[in-house]
Protein backbone atom coordinates (compact mmCIF):
# COMPACT_ATOMS: atom_id res chain seq x y z
CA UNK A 1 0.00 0.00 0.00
CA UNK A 2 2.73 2.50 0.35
CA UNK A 3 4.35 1.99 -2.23
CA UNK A 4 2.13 2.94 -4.11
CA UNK A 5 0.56 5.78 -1.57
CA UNK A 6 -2.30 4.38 -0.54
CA UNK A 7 -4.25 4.72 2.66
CA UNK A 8 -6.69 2.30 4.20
CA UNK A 9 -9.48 4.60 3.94
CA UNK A 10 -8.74 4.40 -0.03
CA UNK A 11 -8.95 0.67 0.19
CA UNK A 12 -11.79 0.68 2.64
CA UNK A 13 -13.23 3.27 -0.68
CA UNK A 14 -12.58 0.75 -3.16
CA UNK A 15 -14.48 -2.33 -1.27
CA UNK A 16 -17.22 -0.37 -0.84
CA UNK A 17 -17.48 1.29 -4.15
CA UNK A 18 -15.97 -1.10 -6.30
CA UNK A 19 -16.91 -4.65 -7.68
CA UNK A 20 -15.55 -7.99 -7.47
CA UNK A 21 -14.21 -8.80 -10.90
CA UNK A 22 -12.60 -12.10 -10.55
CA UNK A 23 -12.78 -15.13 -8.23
CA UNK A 24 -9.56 -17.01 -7.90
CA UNK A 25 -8.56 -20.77 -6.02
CA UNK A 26 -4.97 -20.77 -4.31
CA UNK A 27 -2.61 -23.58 -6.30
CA UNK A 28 -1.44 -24.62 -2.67
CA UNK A 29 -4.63 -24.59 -0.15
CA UNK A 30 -7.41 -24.33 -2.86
CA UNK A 31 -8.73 -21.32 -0.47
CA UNK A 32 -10.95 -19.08 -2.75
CA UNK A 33 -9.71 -15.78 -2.86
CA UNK A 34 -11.43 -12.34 -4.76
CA UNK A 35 -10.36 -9.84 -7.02
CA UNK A 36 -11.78 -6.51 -6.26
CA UNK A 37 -11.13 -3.21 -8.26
CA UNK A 38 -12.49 0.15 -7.72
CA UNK A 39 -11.75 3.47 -7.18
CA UNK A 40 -9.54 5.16 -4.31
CA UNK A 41 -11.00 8.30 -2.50
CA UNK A 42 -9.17 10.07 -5.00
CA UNK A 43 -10.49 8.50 -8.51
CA UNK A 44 -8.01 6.22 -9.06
CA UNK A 45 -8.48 2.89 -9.89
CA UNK A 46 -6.95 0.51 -7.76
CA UNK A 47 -7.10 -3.65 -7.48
CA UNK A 48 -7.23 -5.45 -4.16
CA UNK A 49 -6.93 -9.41 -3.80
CA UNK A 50 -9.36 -10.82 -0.47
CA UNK A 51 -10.51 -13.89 0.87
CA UNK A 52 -12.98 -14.54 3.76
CA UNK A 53 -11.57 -16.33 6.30
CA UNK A 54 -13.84 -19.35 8.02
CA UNK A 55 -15.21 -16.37 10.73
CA UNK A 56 -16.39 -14.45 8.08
CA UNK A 57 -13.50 -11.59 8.70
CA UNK A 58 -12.22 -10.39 5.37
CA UNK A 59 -8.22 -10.71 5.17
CA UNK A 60 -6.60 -8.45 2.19
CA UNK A 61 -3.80 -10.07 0.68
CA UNK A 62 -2.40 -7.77 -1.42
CA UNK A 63 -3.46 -3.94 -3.38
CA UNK A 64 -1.86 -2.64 -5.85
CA UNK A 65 -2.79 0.22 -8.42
CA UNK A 66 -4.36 -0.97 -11.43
């Protein structure tokens, strides 16, 4: 995320805002895992890979600017 300057309230914008746009298995566990993109606070676009963990608490993986 800082890398490429984001905040969590920009990836807290996207989740909300954007859409999921892929759905994706892990090779290793076979865990399903989500591809989200949408928009940061300020417009741009941005990509965030998700999965939902057996408690239903969302764990990001990894953002990065799309």
């Amino acid at each position: 995320m800082r890398a490429n300057g984001l905040s969590i309230f920009d990836i807290e914008h996207c989740i909300l805002n954007g859409e999921i746009v892929e759905k994706q298995r892990d090779r290793k566990t076979g865990e399903g895992k989500f591809v989200i993109q949408g928009p940061t606070i300020a417009g741009d676009s941005v990509a965030i890979v998700a999965k939902i963990e057996m408690a239903g608490d969302m764990v990001i993986i990894t953002v990065y600017a799309d």
